[in-house]
C-alpha atoms as a PDB file:
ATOM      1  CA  UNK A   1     147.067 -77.927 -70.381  1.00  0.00           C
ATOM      2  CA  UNK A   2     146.856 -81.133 -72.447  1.00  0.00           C
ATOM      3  CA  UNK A   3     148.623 -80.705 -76.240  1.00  0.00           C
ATOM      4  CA  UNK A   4     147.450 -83.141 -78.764  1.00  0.00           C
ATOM      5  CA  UNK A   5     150.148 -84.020 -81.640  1.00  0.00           C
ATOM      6  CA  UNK A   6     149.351 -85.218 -84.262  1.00  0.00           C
ATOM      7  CA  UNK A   7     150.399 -86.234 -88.054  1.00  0.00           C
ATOM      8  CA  UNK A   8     151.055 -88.748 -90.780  1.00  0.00           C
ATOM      9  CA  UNK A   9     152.928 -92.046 -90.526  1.00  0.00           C
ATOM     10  CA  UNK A  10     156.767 -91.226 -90.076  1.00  0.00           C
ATOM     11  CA  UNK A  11     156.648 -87.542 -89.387  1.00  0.00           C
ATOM     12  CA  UNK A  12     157.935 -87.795 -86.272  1.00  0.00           C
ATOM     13  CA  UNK A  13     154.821 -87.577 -83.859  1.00  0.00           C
ATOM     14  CA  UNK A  14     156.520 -89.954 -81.147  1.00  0.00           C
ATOM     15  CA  UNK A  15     159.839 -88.532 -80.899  1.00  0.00           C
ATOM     16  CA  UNK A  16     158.053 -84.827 -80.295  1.00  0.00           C
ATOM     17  CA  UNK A  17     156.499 -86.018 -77.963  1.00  0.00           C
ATOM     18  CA  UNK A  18     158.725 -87.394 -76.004  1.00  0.00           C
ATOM     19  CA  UNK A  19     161.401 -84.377 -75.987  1.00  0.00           C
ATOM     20  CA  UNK A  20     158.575 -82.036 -75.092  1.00  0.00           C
ATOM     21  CA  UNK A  21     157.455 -84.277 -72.511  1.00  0.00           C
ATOM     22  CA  UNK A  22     160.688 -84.513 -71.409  1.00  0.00           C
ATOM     23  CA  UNK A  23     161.451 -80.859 -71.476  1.00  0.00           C
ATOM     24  CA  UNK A  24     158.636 -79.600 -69.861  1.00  0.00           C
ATOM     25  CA  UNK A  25     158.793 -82.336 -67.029  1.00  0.00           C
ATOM     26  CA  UNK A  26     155.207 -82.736 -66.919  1.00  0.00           C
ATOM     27  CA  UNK A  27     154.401 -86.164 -68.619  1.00  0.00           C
ATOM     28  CA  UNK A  28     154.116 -87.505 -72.026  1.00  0.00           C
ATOM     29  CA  UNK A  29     151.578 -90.322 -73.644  1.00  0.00           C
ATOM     30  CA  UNK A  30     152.077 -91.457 -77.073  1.00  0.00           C
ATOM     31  CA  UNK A  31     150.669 -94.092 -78.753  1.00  0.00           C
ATOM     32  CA  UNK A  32     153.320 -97.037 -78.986  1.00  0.00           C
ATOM     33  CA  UNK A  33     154.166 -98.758 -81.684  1.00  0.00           C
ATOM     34  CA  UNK A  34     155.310-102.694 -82.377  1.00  0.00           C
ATOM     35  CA  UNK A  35     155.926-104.026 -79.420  1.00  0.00           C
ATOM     36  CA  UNK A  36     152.967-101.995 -77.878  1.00  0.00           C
ATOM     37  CA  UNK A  37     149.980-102.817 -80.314  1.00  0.00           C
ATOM     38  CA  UNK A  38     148.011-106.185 -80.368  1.00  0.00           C
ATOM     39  CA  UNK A  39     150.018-108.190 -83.299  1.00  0.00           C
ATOM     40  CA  UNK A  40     147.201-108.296 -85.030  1.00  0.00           C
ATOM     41  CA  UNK A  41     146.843-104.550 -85.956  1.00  0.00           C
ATOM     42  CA  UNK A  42     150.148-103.994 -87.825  1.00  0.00           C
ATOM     43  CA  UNK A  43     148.837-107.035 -90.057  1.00  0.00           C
ATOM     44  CA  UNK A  44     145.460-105.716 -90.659  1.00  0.00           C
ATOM     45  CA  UNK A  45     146.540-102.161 -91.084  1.00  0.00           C
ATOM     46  CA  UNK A  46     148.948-102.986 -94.271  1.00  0.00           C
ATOM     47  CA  UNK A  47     146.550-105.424 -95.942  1.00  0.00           C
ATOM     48  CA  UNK A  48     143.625-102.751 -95.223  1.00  0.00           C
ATOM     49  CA  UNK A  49     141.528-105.400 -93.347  1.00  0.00           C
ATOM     50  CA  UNK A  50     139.249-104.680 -90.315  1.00  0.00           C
ATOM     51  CA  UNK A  51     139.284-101.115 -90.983  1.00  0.00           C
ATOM     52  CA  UNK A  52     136.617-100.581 -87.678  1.00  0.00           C
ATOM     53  CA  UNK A  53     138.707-102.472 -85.598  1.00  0.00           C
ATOM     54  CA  UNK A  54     142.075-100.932 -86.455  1.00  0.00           C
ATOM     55  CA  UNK A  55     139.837 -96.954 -86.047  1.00  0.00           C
ATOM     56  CA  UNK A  56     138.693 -98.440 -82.475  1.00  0.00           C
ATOM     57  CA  UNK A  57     141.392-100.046 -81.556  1.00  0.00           C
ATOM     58  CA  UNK A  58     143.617 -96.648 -81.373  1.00  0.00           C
ATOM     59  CA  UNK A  59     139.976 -94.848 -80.078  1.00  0.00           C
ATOM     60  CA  UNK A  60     140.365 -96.680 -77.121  1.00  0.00           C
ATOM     61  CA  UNK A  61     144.367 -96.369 -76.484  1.00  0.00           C
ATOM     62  CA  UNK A  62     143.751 -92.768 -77.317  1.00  0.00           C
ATOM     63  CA  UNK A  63     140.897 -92.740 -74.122  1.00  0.00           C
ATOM     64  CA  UNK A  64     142.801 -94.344 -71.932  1.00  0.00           C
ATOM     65  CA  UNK A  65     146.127 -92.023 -72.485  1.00  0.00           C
ATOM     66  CA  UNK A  66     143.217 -88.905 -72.662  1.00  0.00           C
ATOM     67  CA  UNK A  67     141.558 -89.770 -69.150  1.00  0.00           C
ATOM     68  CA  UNK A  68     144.936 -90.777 -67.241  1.00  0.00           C
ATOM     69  CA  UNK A  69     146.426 -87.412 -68.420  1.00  0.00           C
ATOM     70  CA  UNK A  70     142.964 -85.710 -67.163  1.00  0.00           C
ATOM     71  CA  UNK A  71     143.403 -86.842 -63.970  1.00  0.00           C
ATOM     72  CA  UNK A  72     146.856 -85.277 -63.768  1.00  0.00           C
ATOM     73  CA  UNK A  73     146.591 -82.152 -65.330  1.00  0.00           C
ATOM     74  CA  UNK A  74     146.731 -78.768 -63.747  1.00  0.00           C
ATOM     75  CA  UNK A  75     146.927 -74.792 -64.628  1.00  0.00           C
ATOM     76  CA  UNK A  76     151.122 -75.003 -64.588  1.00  0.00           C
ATOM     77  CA  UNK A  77     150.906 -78.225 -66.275  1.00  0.00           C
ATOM     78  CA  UNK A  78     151.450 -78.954 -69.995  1.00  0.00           C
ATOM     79  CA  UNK A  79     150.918 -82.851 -71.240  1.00  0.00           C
ATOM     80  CA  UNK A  80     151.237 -84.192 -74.297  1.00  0.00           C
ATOM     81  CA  UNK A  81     149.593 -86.595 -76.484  1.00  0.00           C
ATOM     82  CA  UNK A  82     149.723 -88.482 -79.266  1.00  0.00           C
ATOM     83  CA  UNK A  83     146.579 -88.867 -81.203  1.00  0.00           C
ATOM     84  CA  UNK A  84     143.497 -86.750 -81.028  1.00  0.00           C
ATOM     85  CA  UNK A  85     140.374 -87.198 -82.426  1.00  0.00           C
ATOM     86  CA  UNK A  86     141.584 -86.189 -86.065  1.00  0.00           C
ATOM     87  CA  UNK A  87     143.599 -88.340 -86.047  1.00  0.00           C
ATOM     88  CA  UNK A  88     140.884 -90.903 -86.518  1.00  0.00           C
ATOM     89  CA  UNK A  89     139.030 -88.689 -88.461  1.00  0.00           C
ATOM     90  CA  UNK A  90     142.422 -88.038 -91.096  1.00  0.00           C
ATOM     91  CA  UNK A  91     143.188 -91.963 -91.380  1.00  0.00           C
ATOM     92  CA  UNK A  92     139.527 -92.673 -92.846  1.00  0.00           C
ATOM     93  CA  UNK A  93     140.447 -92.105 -96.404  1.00  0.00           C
ATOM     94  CA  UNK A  94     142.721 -94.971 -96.160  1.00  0.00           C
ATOM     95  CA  UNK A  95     139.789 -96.798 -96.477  1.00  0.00           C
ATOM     96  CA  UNK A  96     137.089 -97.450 -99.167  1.00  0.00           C
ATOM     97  CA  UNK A  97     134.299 -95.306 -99.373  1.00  0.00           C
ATOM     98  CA  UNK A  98     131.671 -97.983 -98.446  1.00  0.00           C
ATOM     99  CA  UNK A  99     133.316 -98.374 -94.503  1.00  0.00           C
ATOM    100  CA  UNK A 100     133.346 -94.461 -94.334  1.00  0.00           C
ATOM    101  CA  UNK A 101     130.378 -94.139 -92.276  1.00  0.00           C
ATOM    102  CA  UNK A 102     130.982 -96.891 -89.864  1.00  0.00           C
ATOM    103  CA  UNK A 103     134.123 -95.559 -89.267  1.00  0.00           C
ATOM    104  CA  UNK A 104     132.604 -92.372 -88.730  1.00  0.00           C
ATOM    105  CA  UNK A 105     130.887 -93.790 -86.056  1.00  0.00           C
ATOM    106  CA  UNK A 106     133.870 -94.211 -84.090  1.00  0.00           C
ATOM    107  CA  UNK A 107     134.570 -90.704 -84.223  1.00  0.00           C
ATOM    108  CA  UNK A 108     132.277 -90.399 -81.289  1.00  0.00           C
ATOM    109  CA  UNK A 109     134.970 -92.139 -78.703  1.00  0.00           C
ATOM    110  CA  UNK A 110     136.760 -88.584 -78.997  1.00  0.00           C
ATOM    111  CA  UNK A 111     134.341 -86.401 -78.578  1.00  0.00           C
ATOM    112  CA  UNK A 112     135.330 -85.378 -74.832  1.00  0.00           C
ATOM    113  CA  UNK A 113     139.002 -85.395 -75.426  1.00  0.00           C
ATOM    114  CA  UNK A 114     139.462 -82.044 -76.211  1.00  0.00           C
ATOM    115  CA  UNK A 115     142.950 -80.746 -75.744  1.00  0.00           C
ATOM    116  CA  UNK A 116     143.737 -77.571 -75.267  1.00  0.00           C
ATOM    117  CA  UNK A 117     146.063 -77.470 -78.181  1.00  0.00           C
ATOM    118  CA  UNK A 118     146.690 -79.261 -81.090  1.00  0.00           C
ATOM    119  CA  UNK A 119     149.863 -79.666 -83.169  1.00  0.00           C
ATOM    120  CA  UNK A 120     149.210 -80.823 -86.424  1.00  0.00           C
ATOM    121  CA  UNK A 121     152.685 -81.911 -88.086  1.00  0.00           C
ATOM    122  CA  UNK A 122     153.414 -82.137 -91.869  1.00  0.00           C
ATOM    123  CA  UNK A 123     155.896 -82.136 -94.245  1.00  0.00           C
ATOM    124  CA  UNK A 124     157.373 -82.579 -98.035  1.00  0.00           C
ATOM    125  CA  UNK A 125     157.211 -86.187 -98.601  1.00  0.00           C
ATOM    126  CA  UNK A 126     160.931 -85.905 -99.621  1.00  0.00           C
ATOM    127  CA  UNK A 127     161.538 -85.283 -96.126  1.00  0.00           C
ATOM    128  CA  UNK A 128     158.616 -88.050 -94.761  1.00  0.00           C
ATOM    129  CA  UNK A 129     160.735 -90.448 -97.236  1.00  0.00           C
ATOM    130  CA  UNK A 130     164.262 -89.830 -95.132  1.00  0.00           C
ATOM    131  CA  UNK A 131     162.589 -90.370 -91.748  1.00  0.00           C
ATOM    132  CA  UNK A 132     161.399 -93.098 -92.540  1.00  0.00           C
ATOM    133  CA  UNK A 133     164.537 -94.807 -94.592  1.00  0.00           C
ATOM    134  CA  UNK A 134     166.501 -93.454 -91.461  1.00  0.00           C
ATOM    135  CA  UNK A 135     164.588 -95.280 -88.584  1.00  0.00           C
ATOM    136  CA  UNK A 136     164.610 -98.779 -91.099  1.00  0.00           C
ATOM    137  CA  UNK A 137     162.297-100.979 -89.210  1.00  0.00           C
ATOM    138  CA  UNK A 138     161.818-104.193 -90.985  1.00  0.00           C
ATOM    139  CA  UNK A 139     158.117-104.105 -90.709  1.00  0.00           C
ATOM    140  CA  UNK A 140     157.621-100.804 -92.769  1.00  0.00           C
ATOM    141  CA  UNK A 141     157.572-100.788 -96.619  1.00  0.00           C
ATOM    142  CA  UNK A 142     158.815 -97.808 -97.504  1.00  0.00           C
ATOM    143  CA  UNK A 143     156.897 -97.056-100.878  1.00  0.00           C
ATOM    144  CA  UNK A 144     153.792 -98.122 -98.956  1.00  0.00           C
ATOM    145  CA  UNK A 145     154.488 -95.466 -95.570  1.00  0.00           C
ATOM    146  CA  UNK A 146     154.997 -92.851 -98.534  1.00  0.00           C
ATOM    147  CA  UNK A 147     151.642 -93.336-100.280  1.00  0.00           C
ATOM    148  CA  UNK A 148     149.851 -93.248 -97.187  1.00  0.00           C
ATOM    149  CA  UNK A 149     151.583 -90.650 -95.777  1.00  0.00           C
ATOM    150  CA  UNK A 150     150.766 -88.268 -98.902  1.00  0.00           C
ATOM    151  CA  UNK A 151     147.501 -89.643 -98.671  1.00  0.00           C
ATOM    152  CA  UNK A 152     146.850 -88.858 -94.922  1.00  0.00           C
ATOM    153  CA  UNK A 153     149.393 -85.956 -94.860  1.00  0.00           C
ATOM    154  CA  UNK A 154     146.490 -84.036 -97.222  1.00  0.00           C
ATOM    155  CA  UNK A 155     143.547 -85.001 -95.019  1.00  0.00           C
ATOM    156  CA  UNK A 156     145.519 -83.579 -91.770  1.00  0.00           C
ATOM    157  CA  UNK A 157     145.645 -80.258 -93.872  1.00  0.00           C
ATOM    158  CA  UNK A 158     142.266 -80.144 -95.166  1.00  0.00           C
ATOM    159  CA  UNK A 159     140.712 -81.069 -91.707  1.00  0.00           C
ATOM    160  CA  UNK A 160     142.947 -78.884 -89.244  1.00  0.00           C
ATOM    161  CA  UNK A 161     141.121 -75.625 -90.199  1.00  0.00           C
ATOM    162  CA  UNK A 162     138.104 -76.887 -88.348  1.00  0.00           C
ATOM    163  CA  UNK A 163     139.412 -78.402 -85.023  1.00  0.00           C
ATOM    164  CA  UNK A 164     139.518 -75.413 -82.421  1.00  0.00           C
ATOM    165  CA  UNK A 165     143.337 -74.569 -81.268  1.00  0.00           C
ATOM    166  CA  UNK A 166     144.769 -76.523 -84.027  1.00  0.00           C
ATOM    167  CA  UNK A 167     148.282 -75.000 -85.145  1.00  0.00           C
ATOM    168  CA  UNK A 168     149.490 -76.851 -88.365  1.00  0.00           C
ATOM    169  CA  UNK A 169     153.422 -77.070 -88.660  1.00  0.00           C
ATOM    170  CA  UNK A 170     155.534 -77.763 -91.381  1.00  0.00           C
ATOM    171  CA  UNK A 171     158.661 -79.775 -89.916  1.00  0.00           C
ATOM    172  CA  UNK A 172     160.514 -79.714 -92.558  1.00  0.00           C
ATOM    173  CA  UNK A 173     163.842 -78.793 -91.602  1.00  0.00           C
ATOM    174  CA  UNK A 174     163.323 -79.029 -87.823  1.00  0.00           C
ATOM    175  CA  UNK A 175     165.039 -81.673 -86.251  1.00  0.00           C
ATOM    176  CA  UNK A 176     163.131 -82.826 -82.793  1.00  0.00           C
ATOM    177  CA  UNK A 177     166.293 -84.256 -81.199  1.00  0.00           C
ATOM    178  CA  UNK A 178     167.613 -80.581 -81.104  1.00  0.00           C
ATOM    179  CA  UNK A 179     167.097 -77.739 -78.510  1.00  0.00           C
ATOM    180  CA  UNK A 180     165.886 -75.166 -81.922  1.00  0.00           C
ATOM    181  CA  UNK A 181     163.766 -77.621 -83.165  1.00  0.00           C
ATOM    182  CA  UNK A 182     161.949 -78.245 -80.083  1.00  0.00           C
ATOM    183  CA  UNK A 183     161.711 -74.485 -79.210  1.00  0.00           C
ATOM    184  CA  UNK A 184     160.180 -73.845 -83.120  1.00  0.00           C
ATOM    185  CA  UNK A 185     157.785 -76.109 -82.849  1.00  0.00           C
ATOM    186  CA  UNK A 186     156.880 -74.454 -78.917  1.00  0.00           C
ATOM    187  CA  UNK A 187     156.686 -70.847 -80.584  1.00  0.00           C
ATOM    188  CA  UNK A 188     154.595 -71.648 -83.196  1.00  0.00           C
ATOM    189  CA  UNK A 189     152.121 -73.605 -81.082  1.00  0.00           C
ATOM    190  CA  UNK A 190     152.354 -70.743 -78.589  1.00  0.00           C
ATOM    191  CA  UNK A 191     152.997 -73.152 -75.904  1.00  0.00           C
ATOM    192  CA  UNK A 192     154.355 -71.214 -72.022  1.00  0.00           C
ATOM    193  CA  UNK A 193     157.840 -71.539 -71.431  1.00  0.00           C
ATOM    194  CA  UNK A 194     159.085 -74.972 -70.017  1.00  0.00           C
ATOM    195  CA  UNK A 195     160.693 -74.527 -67.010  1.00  0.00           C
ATOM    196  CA  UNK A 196     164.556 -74.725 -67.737  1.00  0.00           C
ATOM    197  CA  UNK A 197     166.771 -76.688 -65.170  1.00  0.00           C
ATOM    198  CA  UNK A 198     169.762 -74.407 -64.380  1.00  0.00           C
ATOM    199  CA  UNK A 199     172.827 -75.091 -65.346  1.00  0.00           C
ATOM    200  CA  UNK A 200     176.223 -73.766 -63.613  1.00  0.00           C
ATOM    201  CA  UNK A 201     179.527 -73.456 -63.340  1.00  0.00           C
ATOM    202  CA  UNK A 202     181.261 -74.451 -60.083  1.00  0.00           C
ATOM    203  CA  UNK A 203     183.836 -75.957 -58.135  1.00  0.00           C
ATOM    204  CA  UNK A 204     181.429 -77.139 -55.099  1.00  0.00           C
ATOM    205  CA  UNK A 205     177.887 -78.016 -54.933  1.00  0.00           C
ATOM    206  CA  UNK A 206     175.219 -75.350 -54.041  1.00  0.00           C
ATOM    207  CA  UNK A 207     171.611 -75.816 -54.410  1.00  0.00           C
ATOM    208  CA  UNK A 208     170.188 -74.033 -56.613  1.00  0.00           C
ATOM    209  CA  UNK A 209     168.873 -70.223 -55.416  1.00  0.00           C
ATOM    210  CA  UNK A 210     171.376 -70.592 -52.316  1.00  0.00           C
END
């Protein structure tokens, strides 16, 4: 079972996906960030250049994380991914109308990705705002990650309705980092239970079932 989550900048996409990943013991891809991207991208992406390039660019980490996870997946699996192919879809209206269709174009790298789920995170941009003051990495502009996130927040929520096993979540007041957040987020997805590690009390070691 491969579940796609996705969102706008700063909602906490990565860090989900890494706890769930972690919880269910299965595997996790997510997209990166700097340190991970071509140099290039972060550059283009905040002065709104290269806008087919930028779409692409995350098309193609997006295939590679989608095929590697295909090859692993399994009926008592659950993956998860960052990115689907809304995402692309959501992030066009950063962009001027006159790129739209060539960036629609690009829309086609996604086409076989299919997850089985898809998690479609928003929030209050009060909360977005936080997050992203919180995590204080020198190359965000705060004022700027708030416009676009209200900007691509809206197109996540106008576009979910039509992706197949979408599931859109408001986070607000869930808190990834901690066991009821996680376990909100799996109930309202409708995701099986993750398969808990036992825990117990005891003054020698015995393997577990012994």
């Amino acid at each position: 079972m491969r579940v796609a989550i996705v969102g706008g900048p700063g909602i906490g996409k990565s860090t989900l996906v890494r706890q769930l990943g972690d919880l269910y013991h299965h595997g996790s891809y997510g997209e990166g960030e700097q340190g991970v991207w071509d140099p290039r991208v972060l550059a283009d992406i905040r002065a709104g250049r290269n806008p087919v390039g930028v779409t692409a660019y995350f098309a193609w980490l997006y295939d590679a994380n989608y095929r590697h996870a295909a090859a692993h997946d399994a009926p008592d699996q659950v993956i998860f991914l960052e990115g689907a192919r809304l995402t692309l879809e959501a992030h066009i209206a950063e962009y001027p109308p006159e790129v739209h269709e060539a960036l629609r174009e690009v829309l086609a790298a996604g086409d076989a990705w299919r997850p089985d789920r898809t998690i479609v995170l928003t929030s209050s941009t009060d909360t977005i705002e936080k997050h992203i003051r919180l995590r204080a990495r020198p190359h965000e502009d705060v004022e700027h990650m708030v416009q676009r996130f209200r900007l691509i927040d809206a197109e996540f929520r106008r576009l979910a309705p039509s992706v197949p096993g979408a599931v859109l979540v408001n986070r607000d007041g869930m808190e990834f980092h901690r066991r009821e957040g996680l376990e909100a987020i799996i109930a309202a997805a409708g995701l099986p239970p993750f398969p808990e590690v036992p825990y117990l009390q005891m003054a020698r070691y015995h393997p577990p079932g012994a």
